[in-house]
C-alpha atoms as a PDB file:
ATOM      1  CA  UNK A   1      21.604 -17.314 -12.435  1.00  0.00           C
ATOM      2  CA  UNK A   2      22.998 -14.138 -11.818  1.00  0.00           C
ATOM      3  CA  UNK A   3      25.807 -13.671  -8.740  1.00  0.00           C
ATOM      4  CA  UNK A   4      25.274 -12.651  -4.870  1.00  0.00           C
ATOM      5  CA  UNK A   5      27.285  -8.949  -6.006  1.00  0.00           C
ATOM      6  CA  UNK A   6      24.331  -8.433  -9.191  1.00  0.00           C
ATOM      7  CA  UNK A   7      21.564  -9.643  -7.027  1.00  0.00           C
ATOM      8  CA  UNK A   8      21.504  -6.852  -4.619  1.00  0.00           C
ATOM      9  CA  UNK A   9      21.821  -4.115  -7.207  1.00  0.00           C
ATOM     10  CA  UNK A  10      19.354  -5.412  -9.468  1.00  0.00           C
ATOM     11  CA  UNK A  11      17.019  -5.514  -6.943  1.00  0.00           C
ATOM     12  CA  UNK A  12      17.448  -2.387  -5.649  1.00  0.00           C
ATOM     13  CA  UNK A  13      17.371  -1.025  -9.128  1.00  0.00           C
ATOM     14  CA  UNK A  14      14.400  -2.304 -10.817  1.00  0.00           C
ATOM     15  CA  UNK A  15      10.803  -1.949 -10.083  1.00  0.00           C
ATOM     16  CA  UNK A  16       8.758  -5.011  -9.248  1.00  0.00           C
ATOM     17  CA  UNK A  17       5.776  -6.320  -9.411  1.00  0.00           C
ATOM     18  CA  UNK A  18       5.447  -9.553  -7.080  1.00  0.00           C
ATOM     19  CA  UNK A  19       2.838 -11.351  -7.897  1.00  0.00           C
ATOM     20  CA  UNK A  20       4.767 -11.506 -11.541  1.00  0.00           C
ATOM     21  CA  UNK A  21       7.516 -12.782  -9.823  1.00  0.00           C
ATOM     22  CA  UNK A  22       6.261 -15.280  -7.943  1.00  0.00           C
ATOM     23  CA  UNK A  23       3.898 -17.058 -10.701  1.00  0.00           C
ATOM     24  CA  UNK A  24       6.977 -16.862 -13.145  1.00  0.00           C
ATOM     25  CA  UNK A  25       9.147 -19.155 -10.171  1.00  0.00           C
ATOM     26  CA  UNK A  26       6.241 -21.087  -9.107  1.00  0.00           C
ATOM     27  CA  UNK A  27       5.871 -22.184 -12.316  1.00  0.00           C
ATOM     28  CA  UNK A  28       8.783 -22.720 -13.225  1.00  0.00           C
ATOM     29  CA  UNK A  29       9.000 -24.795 -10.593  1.00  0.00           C
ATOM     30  CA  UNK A  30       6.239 -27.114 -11.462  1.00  0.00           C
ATOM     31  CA  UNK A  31       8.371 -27.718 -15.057  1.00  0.00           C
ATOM     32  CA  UNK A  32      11.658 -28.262 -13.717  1.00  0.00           C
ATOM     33  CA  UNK A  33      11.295 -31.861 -14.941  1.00  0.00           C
ATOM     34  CA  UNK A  34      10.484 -30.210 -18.443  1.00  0.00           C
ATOM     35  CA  UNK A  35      13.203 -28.091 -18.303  1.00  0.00           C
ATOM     36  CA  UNK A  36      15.678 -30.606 -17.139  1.00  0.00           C
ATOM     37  CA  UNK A  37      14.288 -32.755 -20.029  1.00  0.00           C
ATOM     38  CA  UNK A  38      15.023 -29.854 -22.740  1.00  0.00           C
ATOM     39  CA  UNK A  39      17.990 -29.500 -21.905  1.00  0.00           C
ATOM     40  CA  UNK A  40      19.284 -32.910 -21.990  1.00  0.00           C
ATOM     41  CA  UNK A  41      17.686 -33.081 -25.528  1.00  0.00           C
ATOM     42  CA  UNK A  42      19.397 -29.891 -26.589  1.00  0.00           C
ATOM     43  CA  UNK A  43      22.683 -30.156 -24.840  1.00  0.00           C
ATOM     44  CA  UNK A  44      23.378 -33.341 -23.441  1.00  0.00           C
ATOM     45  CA  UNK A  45      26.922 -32.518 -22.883  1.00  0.00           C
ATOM     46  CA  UNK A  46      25.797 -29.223 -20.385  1.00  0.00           C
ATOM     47  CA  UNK A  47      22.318 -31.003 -19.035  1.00  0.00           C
ATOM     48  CA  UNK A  48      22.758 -29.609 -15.478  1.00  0.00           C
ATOM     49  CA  UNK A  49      21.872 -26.214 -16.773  1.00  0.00           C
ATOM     50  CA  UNK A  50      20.080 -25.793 -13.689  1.00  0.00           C
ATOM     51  CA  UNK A  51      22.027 -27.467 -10.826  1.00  0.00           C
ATOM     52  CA  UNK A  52      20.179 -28.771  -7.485  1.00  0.00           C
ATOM     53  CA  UNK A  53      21.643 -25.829  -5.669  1.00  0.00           C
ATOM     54  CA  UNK A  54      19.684 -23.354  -8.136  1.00  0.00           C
ATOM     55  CA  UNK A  55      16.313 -25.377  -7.752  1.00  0.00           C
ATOM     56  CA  UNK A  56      16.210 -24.640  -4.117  1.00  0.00           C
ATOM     57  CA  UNK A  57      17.447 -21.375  -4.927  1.00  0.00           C
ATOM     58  CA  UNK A  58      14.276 -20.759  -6.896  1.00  0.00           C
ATOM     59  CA  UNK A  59      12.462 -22.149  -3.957  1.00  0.00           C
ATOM     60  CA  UNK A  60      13.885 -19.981  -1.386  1.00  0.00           C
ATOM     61  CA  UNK A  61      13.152 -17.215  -2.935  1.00  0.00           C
ATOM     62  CA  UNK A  62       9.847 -18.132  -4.546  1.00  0.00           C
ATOM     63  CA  UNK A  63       9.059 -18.784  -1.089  1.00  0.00           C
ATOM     64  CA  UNK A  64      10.538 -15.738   0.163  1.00  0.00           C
ATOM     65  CA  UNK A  65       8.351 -13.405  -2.705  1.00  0.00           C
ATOM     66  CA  UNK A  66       5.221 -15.487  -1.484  1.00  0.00           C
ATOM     67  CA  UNK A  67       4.833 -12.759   1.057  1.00  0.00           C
ATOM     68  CA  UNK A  68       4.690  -9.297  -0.728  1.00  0.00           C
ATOM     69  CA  UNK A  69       2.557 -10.920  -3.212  1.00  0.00           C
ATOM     70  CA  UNK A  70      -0.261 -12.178  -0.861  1.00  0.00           C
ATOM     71  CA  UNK A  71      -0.052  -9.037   0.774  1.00  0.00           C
ATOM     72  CA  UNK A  72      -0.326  -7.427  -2.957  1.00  0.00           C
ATOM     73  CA  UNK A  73      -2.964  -9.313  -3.952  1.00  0.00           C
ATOM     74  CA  UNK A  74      -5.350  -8.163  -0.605  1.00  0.00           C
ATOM     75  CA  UNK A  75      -4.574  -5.019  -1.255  1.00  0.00           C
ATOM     76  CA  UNK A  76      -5.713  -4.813  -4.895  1.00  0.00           C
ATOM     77  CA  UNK A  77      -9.149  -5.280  -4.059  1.00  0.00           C
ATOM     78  CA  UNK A  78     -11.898  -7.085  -1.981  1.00  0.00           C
ATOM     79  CA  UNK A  79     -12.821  -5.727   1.704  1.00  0.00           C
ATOM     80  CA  UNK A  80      -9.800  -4.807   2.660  1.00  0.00           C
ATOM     81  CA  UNK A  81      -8.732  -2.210  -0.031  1.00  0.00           C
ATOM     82  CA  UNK A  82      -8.646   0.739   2.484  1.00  0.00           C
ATOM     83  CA  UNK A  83      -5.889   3.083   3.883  1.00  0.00           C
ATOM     84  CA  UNK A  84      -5.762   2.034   7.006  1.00  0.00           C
ATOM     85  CA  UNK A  85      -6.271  -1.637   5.920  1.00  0.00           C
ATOM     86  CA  UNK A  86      -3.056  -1.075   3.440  1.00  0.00           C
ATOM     87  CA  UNK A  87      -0.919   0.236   6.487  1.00  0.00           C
ATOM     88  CA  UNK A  88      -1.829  -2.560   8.825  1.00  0.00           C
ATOM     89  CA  UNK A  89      -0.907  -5.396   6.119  1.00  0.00           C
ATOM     90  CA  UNK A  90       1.981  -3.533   5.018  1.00  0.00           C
ATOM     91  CA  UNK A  91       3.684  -3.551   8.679  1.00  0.00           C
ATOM     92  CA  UNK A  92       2.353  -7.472   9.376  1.00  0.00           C
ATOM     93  CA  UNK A  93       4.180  -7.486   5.738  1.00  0.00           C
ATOM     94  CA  UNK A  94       7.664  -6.575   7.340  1.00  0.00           C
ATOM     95  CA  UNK A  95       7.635  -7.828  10.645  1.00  0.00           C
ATOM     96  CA  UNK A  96       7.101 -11.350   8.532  1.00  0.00           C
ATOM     97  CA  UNK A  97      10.089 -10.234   6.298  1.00  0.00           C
ATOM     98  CA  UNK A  98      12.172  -9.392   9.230  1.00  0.00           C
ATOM     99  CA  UNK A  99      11.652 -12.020  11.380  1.00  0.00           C
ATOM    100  CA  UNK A 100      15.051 -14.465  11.586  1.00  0.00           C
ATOM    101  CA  UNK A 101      13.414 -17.468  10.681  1.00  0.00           C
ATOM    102  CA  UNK A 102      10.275 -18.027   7.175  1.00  0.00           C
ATOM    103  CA  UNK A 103       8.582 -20.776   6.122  1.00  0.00           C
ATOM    104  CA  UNK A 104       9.812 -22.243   2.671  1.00  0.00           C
ATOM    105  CA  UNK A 105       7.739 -24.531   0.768  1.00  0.00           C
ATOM    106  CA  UNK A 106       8.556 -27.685   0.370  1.00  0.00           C
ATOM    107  CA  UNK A 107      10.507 -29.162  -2.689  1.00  0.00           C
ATOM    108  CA  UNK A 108       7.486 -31.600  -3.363  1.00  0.00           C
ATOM    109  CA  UNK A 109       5.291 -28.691  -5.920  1.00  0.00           C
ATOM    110  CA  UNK A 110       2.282 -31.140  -5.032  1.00  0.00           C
ATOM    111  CA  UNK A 111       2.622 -31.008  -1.227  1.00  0.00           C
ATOM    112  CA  UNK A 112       1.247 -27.870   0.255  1.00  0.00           C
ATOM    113  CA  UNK A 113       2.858 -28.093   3.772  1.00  0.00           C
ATOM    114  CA  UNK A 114       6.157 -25.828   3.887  1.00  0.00           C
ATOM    115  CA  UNK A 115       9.484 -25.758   6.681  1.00  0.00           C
ATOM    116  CA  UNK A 116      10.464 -22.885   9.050  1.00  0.00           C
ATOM    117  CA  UNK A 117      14.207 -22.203   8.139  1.00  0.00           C
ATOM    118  CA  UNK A 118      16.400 -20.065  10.114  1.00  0.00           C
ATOM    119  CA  UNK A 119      17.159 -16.894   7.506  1.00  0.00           C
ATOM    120  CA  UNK A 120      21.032 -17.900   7.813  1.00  0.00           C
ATOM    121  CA  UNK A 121      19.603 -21.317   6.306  1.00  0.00           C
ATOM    122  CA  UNK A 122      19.300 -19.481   2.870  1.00  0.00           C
ATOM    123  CA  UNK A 123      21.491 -19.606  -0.168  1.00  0.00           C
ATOM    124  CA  UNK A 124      23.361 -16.217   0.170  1.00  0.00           C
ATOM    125  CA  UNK A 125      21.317 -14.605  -3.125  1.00  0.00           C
ATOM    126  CA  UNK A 126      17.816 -15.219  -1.195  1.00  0.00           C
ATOM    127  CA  UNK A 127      19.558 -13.772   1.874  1.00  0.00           C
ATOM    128  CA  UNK A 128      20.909 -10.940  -0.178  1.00  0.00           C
ATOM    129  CA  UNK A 129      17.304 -10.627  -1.582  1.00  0.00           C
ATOM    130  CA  UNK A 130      15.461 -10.420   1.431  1.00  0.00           C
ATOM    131  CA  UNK A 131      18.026  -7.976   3.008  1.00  0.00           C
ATOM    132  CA  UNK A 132      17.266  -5.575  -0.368  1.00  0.00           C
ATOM    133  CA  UNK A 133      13.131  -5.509   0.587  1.00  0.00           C
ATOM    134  CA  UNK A 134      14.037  -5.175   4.504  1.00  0.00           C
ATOM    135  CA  UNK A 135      15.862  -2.110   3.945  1.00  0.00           C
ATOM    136  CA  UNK A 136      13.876  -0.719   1.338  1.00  0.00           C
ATOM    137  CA  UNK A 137      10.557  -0.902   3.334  1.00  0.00           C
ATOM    138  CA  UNK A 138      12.789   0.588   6.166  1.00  0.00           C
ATOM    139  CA  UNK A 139      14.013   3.524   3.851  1.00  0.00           C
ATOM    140  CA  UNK A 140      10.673   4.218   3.164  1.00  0.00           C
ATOM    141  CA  UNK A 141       9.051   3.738   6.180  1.00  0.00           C
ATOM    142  CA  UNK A 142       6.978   1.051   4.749  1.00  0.00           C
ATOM    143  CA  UNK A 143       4.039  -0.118   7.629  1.00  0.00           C
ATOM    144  CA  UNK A 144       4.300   3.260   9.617  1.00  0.00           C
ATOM    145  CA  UNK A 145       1.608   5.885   8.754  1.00  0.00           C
ATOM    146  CA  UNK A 146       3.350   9.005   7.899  1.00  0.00           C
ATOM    147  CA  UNK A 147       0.842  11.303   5.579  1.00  0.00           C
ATOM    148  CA  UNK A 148      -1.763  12.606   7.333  1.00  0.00           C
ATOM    149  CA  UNK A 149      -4.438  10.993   5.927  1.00  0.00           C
ATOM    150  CA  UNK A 150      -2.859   7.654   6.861  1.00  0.00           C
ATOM    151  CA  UNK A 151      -2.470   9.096  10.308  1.00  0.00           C
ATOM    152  CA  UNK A 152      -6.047   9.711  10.614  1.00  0.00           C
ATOM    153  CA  UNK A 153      -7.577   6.752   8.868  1.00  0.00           C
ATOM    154  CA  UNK A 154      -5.127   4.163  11.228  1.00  0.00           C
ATOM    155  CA  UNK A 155      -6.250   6.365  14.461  1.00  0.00           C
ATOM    156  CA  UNK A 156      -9.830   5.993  13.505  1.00  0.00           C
ATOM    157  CA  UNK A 157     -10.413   2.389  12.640  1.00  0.00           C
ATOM    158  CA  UNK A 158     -11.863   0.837  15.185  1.00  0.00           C
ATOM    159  CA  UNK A 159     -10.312  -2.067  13.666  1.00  0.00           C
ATOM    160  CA  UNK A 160      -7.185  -1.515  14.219  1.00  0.00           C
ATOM    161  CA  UNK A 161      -7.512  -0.633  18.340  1.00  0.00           C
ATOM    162  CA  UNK A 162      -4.968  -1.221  20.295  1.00  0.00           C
ATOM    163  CA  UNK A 163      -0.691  -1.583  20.702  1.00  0.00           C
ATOM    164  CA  UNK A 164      -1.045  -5.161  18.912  1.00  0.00           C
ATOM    165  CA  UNK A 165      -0.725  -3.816  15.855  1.00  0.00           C
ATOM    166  CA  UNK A 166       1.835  -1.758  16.059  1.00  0.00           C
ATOM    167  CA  UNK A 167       0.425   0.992  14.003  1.00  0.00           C
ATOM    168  CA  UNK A 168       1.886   3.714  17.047  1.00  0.00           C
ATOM    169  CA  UNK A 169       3.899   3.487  20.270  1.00  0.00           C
ATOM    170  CA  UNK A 170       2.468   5.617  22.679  1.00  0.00           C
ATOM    171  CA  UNK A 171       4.627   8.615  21.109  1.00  0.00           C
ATOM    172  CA  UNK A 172       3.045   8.163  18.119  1.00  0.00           C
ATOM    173  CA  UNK A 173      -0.567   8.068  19.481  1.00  0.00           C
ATOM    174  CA  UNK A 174      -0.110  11.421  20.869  1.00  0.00           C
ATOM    175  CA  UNK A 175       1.372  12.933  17.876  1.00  0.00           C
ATOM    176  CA  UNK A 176      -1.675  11.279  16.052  1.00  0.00           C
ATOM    177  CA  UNK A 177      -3.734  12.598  17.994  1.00  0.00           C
ATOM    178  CA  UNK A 178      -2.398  16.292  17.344  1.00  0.00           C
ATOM    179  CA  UNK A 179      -2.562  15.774  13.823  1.00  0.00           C
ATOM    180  CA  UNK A 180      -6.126  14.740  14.371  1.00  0.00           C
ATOM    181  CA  UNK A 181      -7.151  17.411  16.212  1.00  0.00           C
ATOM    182  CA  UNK A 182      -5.372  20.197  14.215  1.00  0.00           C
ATOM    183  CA  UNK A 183      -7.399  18.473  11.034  1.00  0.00           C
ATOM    184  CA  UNK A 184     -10.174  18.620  13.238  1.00  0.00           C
ATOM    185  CA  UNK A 185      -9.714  22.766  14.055  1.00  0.00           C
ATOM    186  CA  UNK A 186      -9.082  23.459  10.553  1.00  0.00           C
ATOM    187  CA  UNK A 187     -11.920  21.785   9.058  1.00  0.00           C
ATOM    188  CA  UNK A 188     -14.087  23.568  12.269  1.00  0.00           C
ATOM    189  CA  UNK A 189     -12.865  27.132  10.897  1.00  0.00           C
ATOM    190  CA  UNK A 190     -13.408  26.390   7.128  1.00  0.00           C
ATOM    191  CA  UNK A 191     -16.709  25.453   7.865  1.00  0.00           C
ATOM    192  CA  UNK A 192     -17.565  28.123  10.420  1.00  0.00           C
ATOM    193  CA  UNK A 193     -16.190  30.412   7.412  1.00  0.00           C
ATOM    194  CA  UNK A 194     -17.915  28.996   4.574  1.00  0.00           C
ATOM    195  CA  UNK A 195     -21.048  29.536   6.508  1.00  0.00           C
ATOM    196  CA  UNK A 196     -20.614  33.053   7.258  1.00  0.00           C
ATOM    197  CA  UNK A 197     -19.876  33.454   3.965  1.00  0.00           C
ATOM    198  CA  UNK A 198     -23.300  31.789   3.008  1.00  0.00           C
ATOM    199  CA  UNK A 199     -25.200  33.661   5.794  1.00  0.00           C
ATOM    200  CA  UNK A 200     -23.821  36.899   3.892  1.00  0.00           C
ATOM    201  CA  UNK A 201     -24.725  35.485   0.754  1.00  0.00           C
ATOM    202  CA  UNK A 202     -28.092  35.211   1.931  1.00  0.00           C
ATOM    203  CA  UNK A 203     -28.333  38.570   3.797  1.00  0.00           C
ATOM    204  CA  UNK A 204     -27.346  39.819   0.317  1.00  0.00           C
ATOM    205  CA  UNK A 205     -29.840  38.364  -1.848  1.00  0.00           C
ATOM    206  CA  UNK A 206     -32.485  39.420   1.094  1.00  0.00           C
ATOM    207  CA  UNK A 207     -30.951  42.844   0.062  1.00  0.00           C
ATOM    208  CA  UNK A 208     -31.241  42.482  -3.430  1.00  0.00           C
ATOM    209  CA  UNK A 209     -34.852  41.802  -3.286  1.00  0.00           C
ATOM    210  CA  UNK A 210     -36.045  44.357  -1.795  1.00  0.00           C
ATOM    211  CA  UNK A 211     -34.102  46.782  -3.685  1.00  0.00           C
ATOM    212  CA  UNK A 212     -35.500  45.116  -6.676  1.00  0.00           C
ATOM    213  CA  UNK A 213     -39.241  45.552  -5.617  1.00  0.00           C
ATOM    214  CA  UNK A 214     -38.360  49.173  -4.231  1.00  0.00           C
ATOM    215  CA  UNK A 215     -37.660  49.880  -7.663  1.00  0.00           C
ATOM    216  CA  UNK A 216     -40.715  48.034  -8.809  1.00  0.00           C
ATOM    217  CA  UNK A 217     -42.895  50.185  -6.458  1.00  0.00           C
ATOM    218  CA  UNK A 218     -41.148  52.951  -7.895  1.00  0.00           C
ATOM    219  CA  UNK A 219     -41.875  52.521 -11.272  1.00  0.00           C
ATOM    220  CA  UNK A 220     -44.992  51.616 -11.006  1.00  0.00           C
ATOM    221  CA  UNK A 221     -45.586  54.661  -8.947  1.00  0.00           C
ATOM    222  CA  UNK A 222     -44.109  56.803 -11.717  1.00  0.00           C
ATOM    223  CA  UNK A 223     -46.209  54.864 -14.617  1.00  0.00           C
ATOM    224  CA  UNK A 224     -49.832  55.741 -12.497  1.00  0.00           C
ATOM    225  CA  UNK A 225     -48.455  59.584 -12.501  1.00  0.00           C
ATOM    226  CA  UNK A 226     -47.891  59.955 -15.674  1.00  0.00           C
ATOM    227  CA  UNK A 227     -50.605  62.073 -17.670  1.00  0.00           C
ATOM    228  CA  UNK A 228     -52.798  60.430 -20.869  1.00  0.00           C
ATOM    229  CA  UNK A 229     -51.393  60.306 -23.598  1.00  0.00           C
END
């Protein structure tokens, strides 16, 4: 297993995909007894390849990966694969991560129930590892709608009503609310323009018209004048 100095570089260095993650402990979880077994086969001399500490190490942070990976999954697909859906998991997503205290599962992989630790509870690498996806979805602002379109879409939900979720404090309502009003003036004049520009378009072609049957008159006039041939 790599060291508590490697593990918050290499998680700040590589992408990841979570639900990856998590399958790849989970299972290997649900082998350890294989494993264990292997080894003592191949190496009896060094059998404790994988010590009791680094069991519930893989737990912890199994446990801890749990989370981004549910959220992933929802967001993939299914009825909740919207923008302001996505923003709403994605804060419930960190408040979970930041809280001081998450529910591991329990070393039993047949038993489904799982214990609240305290985060100070953890072996320092799943500490180290939660600290890593804290401040990243801090850096990025993770959970907090930002783009416009995000700012619109969580304003407009009617799902999403309401300080409980967090989406804005009342600062951010207002300023959402000028965003969604500017939007709202600048779509107004683009369509107010594009409009005019069809009314002349149509004022135009009325034009055109009856130019084109002046000229049709006109000839026609000039054909009935014209002398036997």
């Amino acid at each position: 297993l790599i060291d508590v100095d490697q593990c918050g570089e290499l998680a700040a260095r590589h992408e990841v995909r979570w639900t990856g993650c998590s399958h790849m402990l989970s299972k290997l979880r649900d082998r350890r007894e294989t494993v264990d077994r292997f080894y003592q086969e191949v190496d009896p001399y060094n059998a404790n390849v994988f010590s009791a500490a680094d069991w519930q190490l893989n737990l912890e942070t199994s446990s801890i990966i749990e989370e981004p990976a549910s959220v992933t999954m929802r967001m993939q697909g299914g009825e909740e694969r919207f923008i302001s859906s996505n923003t709403v998991l994605v804060s419930e997503l960190k408040a979970v991560m930041s809280d001081s205290s998450i529910d591991v599962r329990s070393s039993d992989p047949s038993a489904t129930d799982r214990v609240t630790r305290a985060i100070t509870s953890l072996a320092p690498p799943a500490q180290v590892m939660l600290k890593v996806i804290v401040d990243e979805m801090d850096t990025r602002d993770l959970g907090t709608p930002k783009l416009d379109h995000e700012i619109i879409s969580a304003l407009l939900d009617p799902r999403y009503k309401g300080e409980e979720f967090g989406l804005f404090d009342e600062e951010g309502y207002t300023e959402a609310r000028v965003v969604l009003q500017e939007k709202y003036d600048e779509f107004a004049a683009a369509l107010r323009a594009h409009e005019e520009k069809e009314a002349q378009v149509t004022q135009l072609e009325a034009q055109l018209q009856n130019a084109s049957e002046l000229v049709e008159r006109a000839r026609a006039e000039l054909t009935t004048g014209l002398p036997a041939a």
